[in-house]
C-alpha atoms as a PDB file:
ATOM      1  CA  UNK A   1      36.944 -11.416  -2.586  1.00  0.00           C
ATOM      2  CA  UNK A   2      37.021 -10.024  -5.990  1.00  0.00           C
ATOM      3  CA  UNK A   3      40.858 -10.023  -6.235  1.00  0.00           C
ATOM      4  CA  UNK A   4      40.866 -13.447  -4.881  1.00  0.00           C
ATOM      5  CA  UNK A   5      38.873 -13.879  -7.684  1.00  0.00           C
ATOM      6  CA  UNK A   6      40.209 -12.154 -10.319  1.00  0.00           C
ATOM      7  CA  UNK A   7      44.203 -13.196  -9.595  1.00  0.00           C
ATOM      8  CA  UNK A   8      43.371 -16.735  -9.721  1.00  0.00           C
ATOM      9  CA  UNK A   9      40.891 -16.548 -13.186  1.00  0.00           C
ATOM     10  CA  UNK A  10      43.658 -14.524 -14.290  1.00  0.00           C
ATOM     11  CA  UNK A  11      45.374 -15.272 -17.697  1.00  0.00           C
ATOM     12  CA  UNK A  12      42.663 -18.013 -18.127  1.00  0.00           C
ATOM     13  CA  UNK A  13      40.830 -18.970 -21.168  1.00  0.00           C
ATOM     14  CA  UNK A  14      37.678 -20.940 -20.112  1.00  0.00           C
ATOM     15  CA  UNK A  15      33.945 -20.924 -21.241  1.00  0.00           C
ATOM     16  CA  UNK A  16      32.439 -21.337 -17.385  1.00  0.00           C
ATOM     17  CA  UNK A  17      33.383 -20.624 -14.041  1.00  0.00           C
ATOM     18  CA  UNK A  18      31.326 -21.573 -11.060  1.00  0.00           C
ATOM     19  CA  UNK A  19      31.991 -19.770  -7.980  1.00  0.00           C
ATOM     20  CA  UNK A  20      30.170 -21.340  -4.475  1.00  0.00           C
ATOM     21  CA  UNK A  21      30.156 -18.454  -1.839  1.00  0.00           C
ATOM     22  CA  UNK A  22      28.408 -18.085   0.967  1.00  0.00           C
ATOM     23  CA  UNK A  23      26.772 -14.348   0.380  1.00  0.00           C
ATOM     24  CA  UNK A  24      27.196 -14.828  -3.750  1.00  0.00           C
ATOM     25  CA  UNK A  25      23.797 -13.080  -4.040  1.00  0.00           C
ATOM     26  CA  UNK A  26      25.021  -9.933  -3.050  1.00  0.00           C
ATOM     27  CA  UNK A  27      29.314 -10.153  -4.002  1.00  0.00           C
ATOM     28  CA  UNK A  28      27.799 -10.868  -7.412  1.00  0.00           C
ATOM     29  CA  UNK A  29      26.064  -7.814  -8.000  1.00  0.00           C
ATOM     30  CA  UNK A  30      28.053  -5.510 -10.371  1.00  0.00           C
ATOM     31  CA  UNK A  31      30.845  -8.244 -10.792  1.00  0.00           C
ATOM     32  CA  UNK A  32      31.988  -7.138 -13.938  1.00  0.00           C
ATOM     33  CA  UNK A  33      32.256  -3.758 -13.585  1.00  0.00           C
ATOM     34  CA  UNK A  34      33.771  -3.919 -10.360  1.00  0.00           C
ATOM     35  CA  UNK A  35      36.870  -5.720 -12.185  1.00  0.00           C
ATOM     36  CA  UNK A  36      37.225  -2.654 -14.748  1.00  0.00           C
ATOM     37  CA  UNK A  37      38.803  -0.858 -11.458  1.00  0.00           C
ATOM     38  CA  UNK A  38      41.647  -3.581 -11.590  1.00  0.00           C
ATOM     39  CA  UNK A  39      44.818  -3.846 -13.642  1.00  0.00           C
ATOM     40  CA  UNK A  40      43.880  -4.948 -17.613  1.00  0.00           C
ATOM     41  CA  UNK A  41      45.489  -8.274 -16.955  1.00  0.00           C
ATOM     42  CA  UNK A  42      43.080  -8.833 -14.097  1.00  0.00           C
ATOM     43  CA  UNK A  43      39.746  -8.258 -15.842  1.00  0.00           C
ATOM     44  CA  UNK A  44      37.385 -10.724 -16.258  1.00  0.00           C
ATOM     45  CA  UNK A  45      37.699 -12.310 -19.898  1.00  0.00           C
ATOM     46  CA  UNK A  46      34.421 -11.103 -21.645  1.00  0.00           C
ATOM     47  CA  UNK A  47      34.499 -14.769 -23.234  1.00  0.00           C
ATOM     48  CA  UNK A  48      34.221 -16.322 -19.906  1.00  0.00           C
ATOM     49  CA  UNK A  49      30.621 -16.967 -18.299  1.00  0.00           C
ATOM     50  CA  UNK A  50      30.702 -16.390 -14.395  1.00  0.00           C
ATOM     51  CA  UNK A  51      27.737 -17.967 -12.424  1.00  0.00           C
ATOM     52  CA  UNK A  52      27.885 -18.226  -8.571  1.00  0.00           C
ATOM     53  CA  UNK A  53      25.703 -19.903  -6.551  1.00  0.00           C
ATOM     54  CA  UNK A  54      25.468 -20.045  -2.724  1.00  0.00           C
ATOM     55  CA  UNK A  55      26.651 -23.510  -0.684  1.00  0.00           C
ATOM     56  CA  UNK A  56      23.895 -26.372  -0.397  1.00  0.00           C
ATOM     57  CA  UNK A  57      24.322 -25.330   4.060  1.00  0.00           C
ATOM     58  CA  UNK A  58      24.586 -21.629   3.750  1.00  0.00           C
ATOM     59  CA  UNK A  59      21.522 -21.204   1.423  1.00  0.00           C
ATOM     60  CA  UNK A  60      19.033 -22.255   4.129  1.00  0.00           C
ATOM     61  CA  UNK A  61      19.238 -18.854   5.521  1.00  0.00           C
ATOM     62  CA  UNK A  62      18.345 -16.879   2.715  1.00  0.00           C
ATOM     63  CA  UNK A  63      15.102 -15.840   1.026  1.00  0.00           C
ATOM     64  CA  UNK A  64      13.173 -17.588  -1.233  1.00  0.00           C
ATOM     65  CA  UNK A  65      14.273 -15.610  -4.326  1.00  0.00           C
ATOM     66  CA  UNK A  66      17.756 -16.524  -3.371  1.00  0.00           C
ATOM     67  CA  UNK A  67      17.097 -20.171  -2.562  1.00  0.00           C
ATOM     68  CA  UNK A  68      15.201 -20.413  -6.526  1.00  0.00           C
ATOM     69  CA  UNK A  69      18.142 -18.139  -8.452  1.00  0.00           C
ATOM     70  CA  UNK A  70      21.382 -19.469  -6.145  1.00  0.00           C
ATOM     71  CA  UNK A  71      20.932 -22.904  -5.663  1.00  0.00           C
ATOM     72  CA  UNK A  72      23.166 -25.542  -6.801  1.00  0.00           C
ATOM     73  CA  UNK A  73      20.446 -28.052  -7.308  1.00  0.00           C
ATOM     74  CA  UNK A  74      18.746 -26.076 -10.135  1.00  0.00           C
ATOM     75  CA  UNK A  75      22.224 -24.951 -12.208  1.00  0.00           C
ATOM     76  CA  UNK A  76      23.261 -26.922 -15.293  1.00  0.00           C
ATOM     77  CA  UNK A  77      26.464 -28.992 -15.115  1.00  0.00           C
ATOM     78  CA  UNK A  78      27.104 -29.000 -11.901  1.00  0.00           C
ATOM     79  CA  UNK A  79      25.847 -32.479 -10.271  1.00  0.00           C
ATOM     80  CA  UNK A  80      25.374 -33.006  -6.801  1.00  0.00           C
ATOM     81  CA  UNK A  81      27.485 -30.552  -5.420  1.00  0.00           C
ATOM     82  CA  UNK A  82      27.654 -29.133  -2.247  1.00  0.00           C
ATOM     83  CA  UNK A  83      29.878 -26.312  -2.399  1.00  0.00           C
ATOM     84  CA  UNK A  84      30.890 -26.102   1.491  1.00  0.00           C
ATOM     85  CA  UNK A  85      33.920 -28.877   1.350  1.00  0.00           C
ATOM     86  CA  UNK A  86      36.640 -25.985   2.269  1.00  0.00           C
ATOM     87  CA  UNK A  87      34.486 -25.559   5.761  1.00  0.00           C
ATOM     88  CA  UNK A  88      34.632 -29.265   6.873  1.00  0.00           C
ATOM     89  CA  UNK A  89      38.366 -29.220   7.899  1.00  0.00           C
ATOM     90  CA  UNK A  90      37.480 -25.984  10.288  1.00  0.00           C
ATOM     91  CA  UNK A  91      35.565 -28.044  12.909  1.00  0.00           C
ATOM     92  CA  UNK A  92      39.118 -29.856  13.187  1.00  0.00           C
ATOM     93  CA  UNK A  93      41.456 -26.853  13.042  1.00  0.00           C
ATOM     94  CA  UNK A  94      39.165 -24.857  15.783  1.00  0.00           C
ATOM     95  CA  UNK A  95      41.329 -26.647  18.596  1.00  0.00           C
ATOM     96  CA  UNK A  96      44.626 -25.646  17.384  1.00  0.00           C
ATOM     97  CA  UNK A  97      43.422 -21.713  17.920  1.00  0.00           C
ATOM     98  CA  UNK A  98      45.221 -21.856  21.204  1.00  0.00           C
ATOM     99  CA  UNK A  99      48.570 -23.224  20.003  1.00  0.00           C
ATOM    100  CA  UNK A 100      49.130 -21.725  16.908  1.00  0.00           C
ATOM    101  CA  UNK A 101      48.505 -18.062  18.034  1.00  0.00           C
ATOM    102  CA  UNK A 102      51.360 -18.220  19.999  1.00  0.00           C
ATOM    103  CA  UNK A 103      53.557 -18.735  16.674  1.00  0.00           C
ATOM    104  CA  UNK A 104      55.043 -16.782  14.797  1.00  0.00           C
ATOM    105  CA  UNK A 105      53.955 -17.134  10.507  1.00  0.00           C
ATOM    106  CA  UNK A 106      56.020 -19.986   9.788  1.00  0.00           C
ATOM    107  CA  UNK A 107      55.700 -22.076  12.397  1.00  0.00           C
ATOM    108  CA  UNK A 108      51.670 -21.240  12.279  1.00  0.00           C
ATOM    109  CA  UNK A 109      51.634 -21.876   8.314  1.00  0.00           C
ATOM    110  CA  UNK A 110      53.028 -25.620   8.794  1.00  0.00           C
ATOM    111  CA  UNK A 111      51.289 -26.586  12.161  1.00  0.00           C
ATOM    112  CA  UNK A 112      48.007 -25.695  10.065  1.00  0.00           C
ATOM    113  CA  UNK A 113      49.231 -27.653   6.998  1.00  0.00           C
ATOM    114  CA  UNK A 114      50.160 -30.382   8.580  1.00  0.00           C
ATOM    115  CA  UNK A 115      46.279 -30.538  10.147  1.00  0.00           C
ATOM    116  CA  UNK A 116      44.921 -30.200   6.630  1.00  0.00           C
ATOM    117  CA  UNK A 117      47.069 -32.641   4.837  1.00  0.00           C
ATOM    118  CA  UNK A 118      46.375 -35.624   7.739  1.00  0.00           C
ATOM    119  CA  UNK A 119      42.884 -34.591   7.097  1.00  0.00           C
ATOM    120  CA  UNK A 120      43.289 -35.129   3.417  1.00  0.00           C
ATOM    121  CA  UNK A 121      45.104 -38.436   3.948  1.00  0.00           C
ATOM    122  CA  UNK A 122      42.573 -39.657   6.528  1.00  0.00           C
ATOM    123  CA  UNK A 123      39.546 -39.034   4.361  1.00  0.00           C
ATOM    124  CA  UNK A 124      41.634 -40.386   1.189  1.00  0.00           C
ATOM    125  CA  UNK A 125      41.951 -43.827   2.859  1.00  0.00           C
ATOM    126  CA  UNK A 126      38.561 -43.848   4.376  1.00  0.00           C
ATOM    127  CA  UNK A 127      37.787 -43.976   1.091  1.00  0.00           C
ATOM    128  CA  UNK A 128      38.367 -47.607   0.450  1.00  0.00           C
ATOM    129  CA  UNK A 129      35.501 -48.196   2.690  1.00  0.00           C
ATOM    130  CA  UNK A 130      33.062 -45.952   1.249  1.00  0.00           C
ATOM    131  CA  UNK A 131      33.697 -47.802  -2.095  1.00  0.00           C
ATOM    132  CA  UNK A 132      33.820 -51.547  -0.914  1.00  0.00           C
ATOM    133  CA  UNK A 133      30.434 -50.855  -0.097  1.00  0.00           C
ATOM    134  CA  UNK A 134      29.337 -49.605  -3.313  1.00  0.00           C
END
């Protein structure tokens, strides 16, 4: 997680970063040092403010302390987020487990992206409904 992390903040210049993650509680802990142990060009920017919080699902099963420091509902700037969007397209890929692990990379890398982008494009033109309502 923390290269994840640090590649894609990498050669960025920006005052806040939010980062939703399920166990962010714990993977936060020592964050900073933790990237000194990485190439220069992949430590954290010391101008940057990191705050994580954990998902609006996931934080049910933690403690109290975490539910009062972690929760998205109490940080600044944020809004109404929920944080677990990347896990609602799982439910949909789960049935494709028996297909694609019969493939080889290639063939498994477009299958899957193919399932993600009609996904997309479903819930883009679902859309129209959920605003002719409004």
């Amino acid at each position: 997680m923390d290269y994840i992390v640090l590649s894609t903040l990498m050669g960025t210049d920006l005052a806040r970063v939010v980062i939703t993650y399920d166990i962010a509680c714990q993977w936060s802990k020592n964050l900073y040092e933790r990237s000194l142990d990485f190439p220069t060009k992949m430590q954290l920017n010391p101008n940057t403010t990191i705050e994580v919080a954990i998902p609006s699902w996931h934080i049910n099963a933690h403690g109290e302390k975490c539910r009062t420091s972690y929760n998205l509902g109490y940080m600044e700037g944020v809004g109404r987020t929920c944080g677990e969007e990347v896990e609602t397209t799982w439910a949909q890929t789960n049935v494709l487990g028996s297909s694609t692990r019969e493939m080889g990379p290639g063939a498994r890398h477009e299958t899957l992206n193919d399932q993600w982008s009609g996904w997309n494009f479903r819930k883009i033109v679902n859309l129209r409904k959920l605003f002719a309502c409004v």
